[in-house]
Protein backbone atom coordinates (compact mmCIF):
# COMPACT_ATOMS: atom_id res chain seq x y z
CA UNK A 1 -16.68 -10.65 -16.60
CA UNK A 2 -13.72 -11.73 -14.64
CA UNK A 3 -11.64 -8.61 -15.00
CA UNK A 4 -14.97 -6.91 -14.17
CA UNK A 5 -14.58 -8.58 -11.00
CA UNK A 6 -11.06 -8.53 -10.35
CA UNK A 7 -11.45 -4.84 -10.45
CA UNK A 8 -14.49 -4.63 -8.23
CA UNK A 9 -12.42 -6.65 -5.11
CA UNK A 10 -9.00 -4.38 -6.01
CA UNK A 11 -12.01 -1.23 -5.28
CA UNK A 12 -13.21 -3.34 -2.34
CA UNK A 13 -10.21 -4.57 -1.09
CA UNK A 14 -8.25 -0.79 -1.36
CA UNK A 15 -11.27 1.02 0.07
CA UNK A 16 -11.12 -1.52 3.22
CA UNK A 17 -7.15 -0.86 3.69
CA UNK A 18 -7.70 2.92 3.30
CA UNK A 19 -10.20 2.48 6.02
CA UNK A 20 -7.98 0.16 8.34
CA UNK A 21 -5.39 2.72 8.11
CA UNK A 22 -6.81 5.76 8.74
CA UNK A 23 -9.51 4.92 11.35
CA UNK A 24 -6.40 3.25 13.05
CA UNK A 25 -4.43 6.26 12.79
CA UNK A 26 -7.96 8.45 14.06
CA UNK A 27 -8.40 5.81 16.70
CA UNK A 28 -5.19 5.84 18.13
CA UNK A 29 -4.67 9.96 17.78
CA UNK A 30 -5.20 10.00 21.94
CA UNK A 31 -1.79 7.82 23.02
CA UNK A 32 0.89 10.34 21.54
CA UNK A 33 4.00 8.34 21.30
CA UNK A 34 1.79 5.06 21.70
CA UNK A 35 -0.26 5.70 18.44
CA UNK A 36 2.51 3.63 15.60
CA UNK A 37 1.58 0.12 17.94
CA UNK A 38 -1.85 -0.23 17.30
CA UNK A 39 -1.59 1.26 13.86
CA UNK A 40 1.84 -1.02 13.20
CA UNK A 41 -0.52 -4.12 14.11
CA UNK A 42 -3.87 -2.88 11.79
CA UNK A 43 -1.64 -2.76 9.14
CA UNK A 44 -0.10 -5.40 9.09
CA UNK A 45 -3.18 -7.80 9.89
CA UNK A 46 -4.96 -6.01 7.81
CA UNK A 47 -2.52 -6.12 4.63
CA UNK A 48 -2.35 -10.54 5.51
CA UNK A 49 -6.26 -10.76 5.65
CA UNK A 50 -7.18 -8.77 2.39
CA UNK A 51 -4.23 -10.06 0.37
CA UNK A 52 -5.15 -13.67 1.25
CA UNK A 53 -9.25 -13.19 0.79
CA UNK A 54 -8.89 -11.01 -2.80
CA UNK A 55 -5.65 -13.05 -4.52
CA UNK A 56 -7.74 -15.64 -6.35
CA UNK A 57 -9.90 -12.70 -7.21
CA UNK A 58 -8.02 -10.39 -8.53
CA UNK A 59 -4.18 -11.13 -7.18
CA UNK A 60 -4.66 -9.10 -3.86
CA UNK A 61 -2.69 -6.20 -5.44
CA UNK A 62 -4.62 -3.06 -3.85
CA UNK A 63 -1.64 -0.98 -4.49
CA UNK A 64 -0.44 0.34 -7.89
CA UNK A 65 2.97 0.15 -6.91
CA UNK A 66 2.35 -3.68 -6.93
CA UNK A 67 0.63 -3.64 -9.79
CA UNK A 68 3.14 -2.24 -11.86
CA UNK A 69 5.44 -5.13 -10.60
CA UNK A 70 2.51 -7.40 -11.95
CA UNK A 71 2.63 -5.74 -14.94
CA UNK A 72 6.64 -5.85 -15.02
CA UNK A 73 6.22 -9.74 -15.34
CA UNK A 74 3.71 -9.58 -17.97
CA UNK A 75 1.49 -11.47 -15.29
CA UNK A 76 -1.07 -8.81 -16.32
CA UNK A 77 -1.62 -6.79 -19.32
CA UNK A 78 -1.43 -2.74 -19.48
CA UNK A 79 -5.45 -2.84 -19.84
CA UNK A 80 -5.83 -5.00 -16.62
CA UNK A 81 -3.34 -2.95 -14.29
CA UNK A 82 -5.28 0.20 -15.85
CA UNK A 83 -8.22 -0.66 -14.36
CA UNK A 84 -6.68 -1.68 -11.07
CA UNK A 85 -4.77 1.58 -10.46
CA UNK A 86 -8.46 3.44 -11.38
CA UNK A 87 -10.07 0.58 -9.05
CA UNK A 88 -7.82 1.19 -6.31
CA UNK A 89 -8.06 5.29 -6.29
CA UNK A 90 -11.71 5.18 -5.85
CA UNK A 91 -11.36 2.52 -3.27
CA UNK A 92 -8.92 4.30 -1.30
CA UNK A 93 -11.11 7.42 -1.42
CA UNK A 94 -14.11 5.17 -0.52
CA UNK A 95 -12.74 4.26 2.33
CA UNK A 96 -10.81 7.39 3.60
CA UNK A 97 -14.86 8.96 3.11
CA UNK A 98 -16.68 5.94 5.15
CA UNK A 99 -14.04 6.45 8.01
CA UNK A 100 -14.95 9.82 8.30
CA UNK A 101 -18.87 8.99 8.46
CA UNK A 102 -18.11 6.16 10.72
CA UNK A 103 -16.38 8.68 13.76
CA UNK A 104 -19.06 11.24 13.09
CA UNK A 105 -16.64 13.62 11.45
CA UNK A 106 -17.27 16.04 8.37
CA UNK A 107 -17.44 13.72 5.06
CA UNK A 108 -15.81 16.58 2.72
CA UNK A 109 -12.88 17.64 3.81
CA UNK A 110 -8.70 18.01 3.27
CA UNK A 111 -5.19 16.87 4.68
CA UNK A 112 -3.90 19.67 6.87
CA UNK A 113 -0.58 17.69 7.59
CA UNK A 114 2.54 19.05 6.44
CA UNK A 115 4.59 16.02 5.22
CA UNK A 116 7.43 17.02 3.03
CA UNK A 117 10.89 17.36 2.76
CA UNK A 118 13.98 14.97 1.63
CA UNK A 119 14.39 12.34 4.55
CA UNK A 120 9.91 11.71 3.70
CA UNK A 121 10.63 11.53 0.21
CA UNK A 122 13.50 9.13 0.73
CA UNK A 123 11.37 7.29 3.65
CA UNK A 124 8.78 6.64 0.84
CA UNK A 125 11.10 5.46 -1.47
CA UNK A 126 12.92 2.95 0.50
CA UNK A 127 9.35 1.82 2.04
CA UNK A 128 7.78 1.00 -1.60
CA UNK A 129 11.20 -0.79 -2.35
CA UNK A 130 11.38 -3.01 0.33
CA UNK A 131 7.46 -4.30 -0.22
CA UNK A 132 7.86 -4.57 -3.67
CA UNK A 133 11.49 -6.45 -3.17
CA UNK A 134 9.84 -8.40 -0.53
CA UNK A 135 6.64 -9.22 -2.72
CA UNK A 136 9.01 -10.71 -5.56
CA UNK A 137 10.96 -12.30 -3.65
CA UNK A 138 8.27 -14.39 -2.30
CA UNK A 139 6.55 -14.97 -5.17
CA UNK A 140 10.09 -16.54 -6.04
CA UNK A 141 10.53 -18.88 -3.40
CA UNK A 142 7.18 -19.30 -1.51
CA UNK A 143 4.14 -17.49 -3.46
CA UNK A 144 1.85 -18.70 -0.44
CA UNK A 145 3.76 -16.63 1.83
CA UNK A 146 3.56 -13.67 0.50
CA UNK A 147 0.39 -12.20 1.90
CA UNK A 148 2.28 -12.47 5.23
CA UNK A 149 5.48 -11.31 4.18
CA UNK A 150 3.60 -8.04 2.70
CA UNK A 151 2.05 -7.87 6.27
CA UNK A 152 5.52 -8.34 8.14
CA UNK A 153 7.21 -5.99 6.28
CA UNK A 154 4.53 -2.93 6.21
CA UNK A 155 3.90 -3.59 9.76
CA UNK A 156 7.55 -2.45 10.20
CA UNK A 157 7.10 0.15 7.81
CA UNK A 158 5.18 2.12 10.06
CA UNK A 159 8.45 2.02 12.71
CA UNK A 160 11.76 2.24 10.52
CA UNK A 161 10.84 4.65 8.16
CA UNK A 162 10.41 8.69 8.88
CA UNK A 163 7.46 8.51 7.08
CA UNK A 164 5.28 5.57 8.45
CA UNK A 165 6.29 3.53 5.66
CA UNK A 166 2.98 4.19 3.30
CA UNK A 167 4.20 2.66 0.45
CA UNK A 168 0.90 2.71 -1.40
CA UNK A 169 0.33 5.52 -3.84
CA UNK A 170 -3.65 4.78 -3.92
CA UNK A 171 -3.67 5.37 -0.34
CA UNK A 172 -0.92 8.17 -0.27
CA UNK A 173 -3.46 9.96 -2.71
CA UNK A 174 -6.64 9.59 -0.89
CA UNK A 175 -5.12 10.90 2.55
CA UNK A 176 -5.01 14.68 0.92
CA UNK A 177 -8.98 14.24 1.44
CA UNK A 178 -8.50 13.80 5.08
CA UNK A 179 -8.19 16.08 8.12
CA UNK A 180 -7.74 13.16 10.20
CA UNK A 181 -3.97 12.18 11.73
CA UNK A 182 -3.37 10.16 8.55
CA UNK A 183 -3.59 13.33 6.30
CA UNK A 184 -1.58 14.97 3.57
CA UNK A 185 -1.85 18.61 3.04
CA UNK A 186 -2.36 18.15 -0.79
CA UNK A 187 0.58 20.31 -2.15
CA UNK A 188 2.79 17.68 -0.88
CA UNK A 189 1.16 14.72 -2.36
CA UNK A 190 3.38 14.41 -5.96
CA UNK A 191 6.60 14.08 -4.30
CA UNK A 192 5.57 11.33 -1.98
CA UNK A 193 4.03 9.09 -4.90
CA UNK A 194 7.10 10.17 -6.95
CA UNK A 195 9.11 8.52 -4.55
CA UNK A 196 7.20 5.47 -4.16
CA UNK A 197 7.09 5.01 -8.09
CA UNK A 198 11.28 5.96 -7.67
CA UNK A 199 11.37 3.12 -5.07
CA UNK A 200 8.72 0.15 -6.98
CA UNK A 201 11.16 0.89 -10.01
CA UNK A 202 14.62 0.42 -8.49
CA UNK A 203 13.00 -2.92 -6.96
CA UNK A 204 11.69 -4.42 -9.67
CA UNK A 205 15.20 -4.00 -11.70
CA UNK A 206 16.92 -4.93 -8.72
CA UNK A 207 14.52 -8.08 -8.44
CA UNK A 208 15.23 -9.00 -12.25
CA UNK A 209 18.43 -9.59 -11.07
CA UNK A 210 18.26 -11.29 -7.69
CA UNK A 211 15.86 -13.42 -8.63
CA UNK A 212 16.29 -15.75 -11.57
CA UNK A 213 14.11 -18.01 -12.27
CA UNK A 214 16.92 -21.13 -12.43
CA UNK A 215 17.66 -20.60 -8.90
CA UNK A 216 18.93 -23.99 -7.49
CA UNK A 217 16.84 -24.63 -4.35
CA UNK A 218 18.67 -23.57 -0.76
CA UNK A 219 19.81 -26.70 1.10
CA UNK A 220 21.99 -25.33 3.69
């Protein structure tokens, strides 16, 4: 029963990112250069907000890519993160649909945005590396933090990266269904998740070794 519902609020939870994100990005497609403020700021609140609400729930993954760290730890068992990554894919596409019904546009349709090429692919990586680096490092020194920390560093995501920092392979996916600002053209989907996989890997090895768990606390 519990893993039924810690699945239901990763579905939830992913479906109402998917649906911050790209009704931010639709919202904001009028103020050209202006448009990564408001959508830096939805992010990032809304990252802090859904963590905090769904992590005695279910952990407040609602991102494979953090679920695989999750898994990495044995904090959760192959099963478990199965279901997530399944619970977050039809979230994501849940909510990428209901932002489409909710500014009138066609329900059905797919990403016409071009969005390949090395510097995305390497945008993606080093996006998914830094949240999953920053996600174990909190949970090493100040787990209460962390839904914060996930919202400080996506937030910046969307500026310092080439790619808006996605860093969410549920999400990634669920743009090819979108026409919208925040859509993928769907032939260029695999490489971006590639490279956030690429980048959730190299963090959680480098985080093995960063982080060990006899770390004298800081007192200077």
């Amino acid at each position: 029963m519990h893993q039924t519902r810690a699945a239901l609020a990763e579905a939830i939870g992913t479906a109402m990112l998917a649906a911050a994100v790209i009704g931010a990005g639709q919202g904001a497609a009028g103020l050209g250069a202006l448009a990564p403020v408001p959508v830096s700021a939805v992010v990032g609140l809304s990252l802090f907000t859904l963590i905090t609400v769904f992590s005695r729930v279910s952990g407040g993954h609602i991102n494979p890519a953090v679920s695989l760290l999750f898994l990495s730890r044995g904090d959760i068992g192959p099963t478990r993160a199965g279901a997530y990554v399944v619970a977050q894919l039809l979230g994501a596409v849940a909510g990428v649909l209901m932002v489409h019904a909710m500014f009138s546009l066609p329900v059905l349709q797919g990403g016409t945005i071009a969005r390949s090429g090395a510097s995305l692919w390497l945008s993606e990586g080093v996006a998914t590396f830094c949240l999953i680096l920053v996600i174990a490092g909190g949970m090493h020194v100040r787990p209460a933090l962390v839904p914060a920390l996930v919202g400080g560093i996506s937030a910046c995501g969307v500026w310092f990266t080439a790619s808006g920092g996605m860093a969410n392979p549920a999400v990634t996916l669920a743009r090819a269904l979108t026409a919208t600002p925040g859509g993928i053209l769907p032939g260029h989907l695999p490489m971006l998740v590639l490279s956030q996989l690429a980048g959730a890997a190299a963090a959680i090895l480098v985080a093995r070794g960063l982080f060990a768990p006899d770390d004298p606390p800081v007192t200077d």
